[in-house]
N, C-alpha and C. Protein backbone atom coordinates (compact mmCIF):
# COMPACT_ATOMS: atom_id res chain seq x y z
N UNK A 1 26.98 -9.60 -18.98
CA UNK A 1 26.74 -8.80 -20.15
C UNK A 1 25.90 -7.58 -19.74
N UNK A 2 26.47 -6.56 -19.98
CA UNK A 2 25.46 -4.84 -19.65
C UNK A 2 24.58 -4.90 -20.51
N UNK A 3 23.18 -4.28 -20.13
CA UNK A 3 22.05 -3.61 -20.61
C UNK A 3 22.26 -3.40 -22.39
N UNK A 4 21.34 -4.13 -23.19
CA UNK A 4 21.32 -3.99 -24.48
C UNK A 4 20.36 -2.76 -24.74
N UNK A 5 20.86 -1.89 -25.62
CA UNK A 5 19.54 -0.58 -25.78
C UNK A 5 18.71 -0.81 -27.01
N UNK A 6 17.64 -1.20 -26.80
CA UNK A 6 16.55 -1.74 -28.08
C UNK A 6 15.54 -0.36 -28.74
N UNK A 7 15.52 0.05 -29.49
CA UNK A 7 14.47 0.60 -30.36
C UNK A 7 13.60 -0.45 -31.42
N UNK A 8 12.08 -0.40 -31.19
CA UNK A 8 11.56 -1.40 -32.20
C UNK A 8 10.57 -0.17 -32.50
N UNK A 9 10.63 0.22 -34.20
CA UNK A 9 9.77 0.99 -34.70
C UNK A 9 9.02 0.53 -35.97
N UNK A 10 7.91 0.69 -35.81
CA UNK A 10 6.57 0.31 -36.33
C UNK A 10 6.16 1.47 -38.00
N UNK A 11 5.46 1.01 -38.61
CA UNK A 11 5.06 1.65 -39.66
C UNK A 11 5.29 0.46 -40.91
N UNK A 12 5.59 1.15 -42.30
CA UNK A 12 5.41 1.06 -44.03
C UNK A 12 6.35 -0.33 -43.84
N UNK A 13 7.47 -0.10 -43.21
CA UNK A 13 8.75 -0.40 -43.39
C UNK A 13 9.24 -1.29 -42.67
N UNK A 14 10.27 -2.49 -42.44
CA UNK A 14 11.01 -2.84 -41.59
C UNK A 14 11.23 -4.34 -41.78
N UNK A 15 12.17 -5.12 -41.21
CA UNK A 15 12.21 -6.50 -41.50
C UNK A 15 10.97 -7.17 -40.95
N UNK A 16 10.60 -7.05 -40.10
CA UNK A 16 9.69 -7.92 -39.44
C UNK A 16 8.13 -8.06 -40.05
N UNK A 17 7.25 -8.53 -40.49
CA UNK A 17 5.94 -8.42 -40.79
C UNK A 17 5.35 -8.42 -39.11
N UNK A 18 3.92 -7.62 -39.40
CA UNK A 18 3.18 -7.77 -38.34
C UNK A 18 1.62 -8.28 -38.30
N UNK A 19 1.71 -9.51 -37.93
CA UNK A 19 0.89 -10.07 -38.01
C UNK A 19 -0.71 -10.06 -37.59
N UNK A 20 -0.14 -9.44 -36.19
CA UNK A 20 -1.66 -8.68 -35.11
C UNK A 20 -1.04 -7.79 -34.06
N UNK A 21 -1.87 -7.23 -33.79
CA UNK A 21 -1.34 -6.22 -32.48
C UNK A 21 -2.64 -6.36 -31.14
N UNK A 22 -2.33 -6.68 -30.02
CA UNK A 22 -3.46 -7.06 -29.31
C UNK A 22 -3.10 -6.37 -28.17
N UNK A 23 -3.68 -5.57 -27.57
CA UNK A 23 -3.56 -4.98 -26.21
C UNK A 23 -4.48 -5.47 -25.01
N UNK A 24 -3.96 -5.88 -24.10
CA UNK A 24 -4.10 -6.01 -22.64
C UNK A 24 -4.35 -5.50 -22.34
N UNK A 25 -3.92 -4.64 -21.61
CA UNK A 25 -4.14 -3.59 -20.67
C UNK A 25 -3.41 -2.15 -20.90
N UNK A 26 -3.76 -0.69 -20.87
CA UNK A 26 -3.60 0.56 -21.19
C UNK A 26 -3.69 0.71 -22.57
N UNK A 27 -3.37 2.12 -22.85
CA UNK A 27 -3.52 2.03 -24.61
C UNK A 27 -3.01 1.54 -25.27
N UNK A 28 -3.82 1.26 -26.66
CA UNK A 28 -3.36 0.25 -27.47
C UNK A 28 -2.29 1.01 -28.62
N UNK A 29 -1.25 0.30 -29.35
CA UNK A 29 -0.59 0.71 -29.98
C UNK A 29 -1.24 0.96 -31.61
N UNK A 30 -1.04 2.27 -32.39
CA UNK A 30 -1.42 2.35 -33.46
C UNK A 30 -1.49 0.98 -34.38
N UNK A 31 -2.54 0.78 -34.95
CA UNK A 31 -2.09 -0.82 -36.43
C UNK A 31 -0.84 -0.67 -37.18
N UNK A 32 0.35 -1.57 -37.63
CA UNK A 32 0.67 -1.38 -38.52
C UNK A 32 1.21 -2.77 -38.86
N UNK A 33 1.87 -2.73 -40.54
CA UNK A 33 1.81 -4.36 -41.08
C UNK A 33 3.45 -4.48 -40.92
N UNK A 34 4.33 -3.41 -40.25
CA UNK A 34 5.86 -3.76 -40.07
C UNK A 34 6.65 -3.45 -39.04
N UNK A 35 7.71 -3.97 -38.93
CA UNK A 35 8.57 -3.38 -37.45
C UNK A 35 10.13 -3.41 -37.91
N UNK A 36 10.48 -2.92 -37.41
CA UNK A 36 12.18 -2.75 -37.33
C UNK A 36 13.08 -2.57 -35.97
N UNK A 37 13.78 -3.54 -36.23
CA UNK A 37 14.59 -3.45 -34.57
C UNK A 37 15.99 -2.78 -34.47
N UNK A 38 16.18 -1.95 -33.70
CA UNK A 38 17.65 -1.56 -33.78
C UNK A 38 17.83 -1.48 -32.58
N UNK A 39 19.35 -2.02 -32.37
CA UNK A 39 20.15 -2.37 -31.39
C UNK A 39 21.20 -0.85 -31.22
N UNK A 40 21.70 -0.98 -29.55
CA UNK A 40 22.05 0.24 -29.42
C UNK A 40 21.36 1.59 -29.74
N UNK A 41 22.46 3.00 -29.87
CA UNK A 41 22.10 3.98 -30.05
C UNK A 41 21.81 4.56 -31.22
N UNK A 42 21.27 3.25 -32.65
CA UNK A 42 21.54 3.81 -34.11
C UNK A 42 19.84 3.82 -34.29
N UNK A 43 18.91 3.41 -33.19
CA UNK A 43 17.40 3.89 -33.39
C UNK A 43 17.57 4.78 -32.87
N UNK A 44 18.22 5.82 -32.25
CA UNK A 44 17.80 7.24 -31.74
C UNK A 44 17.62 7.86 -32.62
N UNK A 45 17.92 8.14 -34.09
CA UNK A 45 17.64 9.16 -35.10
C UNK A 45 17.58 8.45 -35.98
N UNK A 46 16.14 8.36 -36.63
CA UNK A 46 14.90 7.25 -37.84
C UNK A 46 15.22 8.48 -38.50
N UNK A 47 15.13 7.78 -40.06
CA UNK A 47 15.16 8.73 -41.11
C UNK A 47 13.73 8.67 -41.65
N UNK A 48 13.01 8.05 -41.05
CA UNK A 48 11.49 7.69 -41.87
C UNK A 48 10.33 8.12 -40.13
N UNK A 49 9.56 8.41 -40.78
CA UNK A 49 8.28 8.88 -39.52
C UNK A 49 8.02 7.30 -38.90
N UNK A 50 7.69 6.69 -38.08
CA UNK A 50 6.87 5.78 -37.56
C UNK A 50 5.84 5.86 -37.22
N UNK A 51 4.97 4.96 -37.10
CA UNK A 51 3.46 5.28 -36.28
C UNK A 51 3.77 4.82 -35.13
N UNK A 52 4.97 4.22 -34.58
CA UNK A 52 5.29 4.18 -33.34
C UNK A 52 6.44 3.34 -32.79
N UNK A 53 7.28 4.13 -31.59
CA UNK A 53 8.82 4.06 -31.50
C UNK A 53 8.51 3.89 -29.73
N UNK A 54 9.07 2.13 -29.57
CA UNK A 54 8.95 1.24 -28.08
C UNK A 54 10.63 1.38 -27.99
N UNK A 55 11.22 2.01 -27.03
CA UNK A 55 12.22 2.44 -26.47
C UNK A 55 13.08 1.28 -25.32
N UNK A 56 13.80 0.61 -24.94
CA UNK A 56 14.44 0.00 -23.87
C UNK A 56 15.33 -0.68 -23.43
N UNK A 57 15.82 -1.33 -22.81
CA UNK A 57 16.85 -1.84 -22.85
C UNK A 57 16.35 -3.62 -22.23
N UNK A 58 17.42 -4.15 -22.51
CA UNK A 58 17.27 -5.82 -21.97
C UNK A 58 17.75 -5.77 -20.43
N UNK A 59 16.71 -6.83 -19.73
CA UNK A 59 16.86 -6.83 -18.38
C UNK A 59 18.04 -7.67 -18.15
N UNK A 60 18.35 -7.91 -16.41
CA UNK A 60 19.53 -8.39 -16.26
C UNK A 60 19.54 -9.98 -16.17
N UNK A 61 19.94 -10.38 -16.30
CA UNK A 61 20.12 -11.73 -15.82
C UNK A 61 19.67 -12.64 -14.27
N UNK A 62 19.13 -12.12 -13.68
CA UNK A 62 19.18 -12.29 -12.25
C UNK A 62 18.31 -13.68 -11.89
N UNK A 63 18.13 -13.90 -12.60
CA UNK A 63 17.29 -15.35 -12.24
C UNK A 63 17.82 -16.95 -12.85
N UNK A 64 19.51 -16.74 -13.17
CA UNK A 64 19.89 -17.85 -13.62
C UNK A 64 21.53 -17.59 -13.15
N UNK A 65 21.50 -19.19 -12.98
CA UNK A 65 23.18 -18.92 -12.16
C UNK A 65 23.68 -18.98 -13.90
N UNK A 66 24.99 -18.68 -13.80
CA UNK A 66 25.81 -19.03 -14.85
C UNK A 66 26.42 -19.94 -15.50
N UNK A 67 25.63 -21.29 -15.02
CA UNK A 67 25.85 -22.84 -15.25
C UNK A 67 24.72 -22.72 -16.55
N UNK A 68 23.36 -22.21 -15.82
CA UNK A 68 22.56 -21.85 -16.99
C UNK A 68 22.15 -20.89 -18.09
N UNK A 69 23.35 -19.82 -17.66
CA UNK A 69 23.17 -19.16 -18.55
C UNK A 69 23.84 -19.57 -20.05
N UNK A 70 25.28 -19.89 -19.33
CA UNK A 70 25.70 -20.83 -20.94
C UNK A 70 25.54 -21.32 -21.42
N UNK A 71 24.45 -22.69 -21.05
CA UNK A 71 24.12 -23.66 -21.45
C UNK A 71 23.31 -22.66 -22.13
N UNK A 72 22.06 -21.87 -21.81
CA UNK A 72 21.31 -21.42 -23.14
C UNK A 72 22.12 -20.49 -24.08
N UNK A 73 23.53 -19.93 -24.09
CA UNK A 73 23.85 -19.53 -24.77
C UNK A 73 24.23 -20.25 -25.71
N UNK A 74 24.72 -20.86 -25.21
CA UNK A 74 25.06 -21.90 -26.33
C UNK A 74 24.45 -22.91 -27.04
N UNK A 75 22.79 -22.43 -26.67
CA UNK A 75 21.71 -23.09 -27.57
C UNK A 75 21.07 -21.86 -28.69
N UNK A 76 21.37 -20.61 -27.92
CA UNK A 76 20.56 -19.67 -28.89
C UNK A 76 21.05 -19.51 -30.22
N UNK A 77 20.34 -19.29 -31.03
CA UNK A 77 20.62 -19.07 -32.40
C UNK A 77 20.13 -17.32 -32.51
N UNK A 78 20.94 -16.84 -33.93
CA UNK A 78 20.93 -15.42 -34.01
C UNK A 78 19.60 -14.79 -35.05
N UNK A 79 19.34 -14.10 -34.16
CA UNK A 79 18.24 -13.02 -35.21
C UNK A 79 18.37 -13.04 -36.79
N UNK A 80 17.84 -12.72 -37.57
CA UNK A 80 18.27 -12.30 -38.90
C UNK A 80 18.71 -13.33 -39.47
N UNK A 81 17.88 -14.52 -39.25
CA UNK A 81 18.36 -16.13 -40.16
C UNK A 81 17.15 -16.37 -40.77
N UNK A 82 17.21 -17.27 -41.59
CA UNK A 82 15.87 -17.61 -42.51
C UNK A 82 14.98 -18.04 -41.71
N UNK A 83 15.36 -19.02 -40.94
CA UNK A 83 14.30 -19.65 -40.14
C UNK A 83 13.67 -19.19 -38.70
N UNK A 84 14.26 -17.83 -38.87
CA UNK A 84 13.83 -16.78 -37.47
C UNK A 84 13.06 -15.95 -37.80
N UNK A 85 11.59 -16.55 -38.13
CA UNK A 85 10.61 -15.56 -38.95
C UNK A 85 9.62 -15.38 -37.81
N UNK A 86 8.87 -16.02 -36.81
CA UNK A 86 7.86 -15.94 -35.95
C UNK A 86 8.62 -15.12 -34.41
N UNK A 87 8.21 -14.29 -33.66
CA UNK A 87 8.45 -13.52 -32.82
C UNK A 87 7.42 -12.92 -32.01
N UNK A 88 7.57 -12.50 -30.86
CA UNK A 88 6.83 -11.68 -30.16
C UNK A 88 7.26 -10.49 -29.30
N UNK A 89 6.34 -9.58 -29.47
CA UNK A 89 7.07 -8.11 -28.67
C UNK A 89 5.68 -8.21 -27.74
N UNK A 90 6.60 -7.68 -26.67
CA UNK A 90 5.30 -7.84 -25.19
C UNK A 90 6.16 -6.34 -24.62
N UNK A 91 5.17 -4.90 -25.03
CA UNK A 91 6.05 -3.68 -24.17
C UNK A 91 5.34 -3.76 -23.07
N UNK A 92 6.01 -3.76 -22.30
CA UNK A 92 5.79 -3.92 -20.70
C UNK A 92 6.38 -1.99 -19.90
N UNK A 93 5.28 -1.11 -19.95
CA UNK A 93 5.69 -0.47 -19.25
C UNK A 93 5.64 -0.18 -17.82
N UNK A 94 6.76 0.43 -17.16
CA UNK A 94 6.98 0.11 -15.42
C UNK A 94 6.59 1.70 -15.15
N UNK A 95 6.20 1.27 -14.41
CA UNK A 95 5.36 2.97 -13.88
C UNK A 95 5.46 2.78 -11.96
N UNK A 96 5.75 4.36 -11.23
CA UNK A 96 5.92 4.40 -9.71
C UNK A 96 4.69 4.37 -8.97
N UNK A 97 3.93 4.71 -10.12
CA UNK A 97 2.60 4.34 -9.72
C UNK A 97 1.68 3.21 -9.10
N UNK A 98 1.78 2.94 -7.95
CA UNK A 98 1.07 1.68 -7.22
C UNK A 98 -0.29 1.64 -7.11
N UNK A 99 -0.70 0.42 -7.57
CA UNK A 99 -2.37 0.11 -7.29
C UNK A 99 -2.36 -0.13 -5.72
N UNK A 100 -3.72 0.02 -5.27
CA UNK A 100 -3.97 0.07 -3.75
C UNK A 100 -4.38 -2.21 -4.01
N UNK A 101 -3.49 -3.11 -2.81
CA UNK A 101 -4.73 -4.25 -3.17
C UNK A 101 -5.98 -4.77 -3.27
N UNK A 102 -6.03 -5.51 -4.23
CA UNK A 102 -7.63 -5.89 -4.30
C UNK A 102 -8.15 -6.57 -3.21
N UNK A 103 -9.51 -6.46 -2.45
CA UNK A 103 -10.17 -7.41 -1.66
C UNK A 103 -10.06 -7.37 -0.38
């Protein structure tokens, strides 16, 4: 399966409630109490402002043969069901930038 293109935008609006926002490490993302996810190229142009728009795509598969990938496919259940209310977004940005090692 090729690269899924994800937009998740933040603000007033969106299916998701947001429960907390906690930052790790670099800056932290503006507060807000909602999110909205769009798949493909139909988050490139929001008709509403956000307080903030996490851009990317889904990684590849590379760490499961295809014995296991079906088997979890064919366990996953789909987004947008009643009982698919708890979630987590972890933006992970990749930068060329290398730390020198510690110690």
């Amino acid at each position: 399966m090729p690269p899924l293109a994800l937009t998740f935008a933040a603000g007033a609006i969106g299916s998701w409630a947001v429960d907390r926002v906690e930052t790790i490490a670099g800056a932290p993302l503006a507060p807000t109490s909602r999110l909205e996810v769009f798949e493909g190229k139909t988050g490139s142009r929001l008709d509403w402002s956000p307080a903030w728009v996490l851009r990317g795509v889904t990684s590849n598969e590379r760490y499961v043969s295809r014995i296991e990938h079906d088997a979890l496919v064919a366990k996953q259940e789909p987004l947008g069901r009643a009982a698919s209310t708890p979630a987590a977004l972890i933006p992970i940005t990749k930068s060329e930038v290398l730390e020198p090692p510690q110690g």
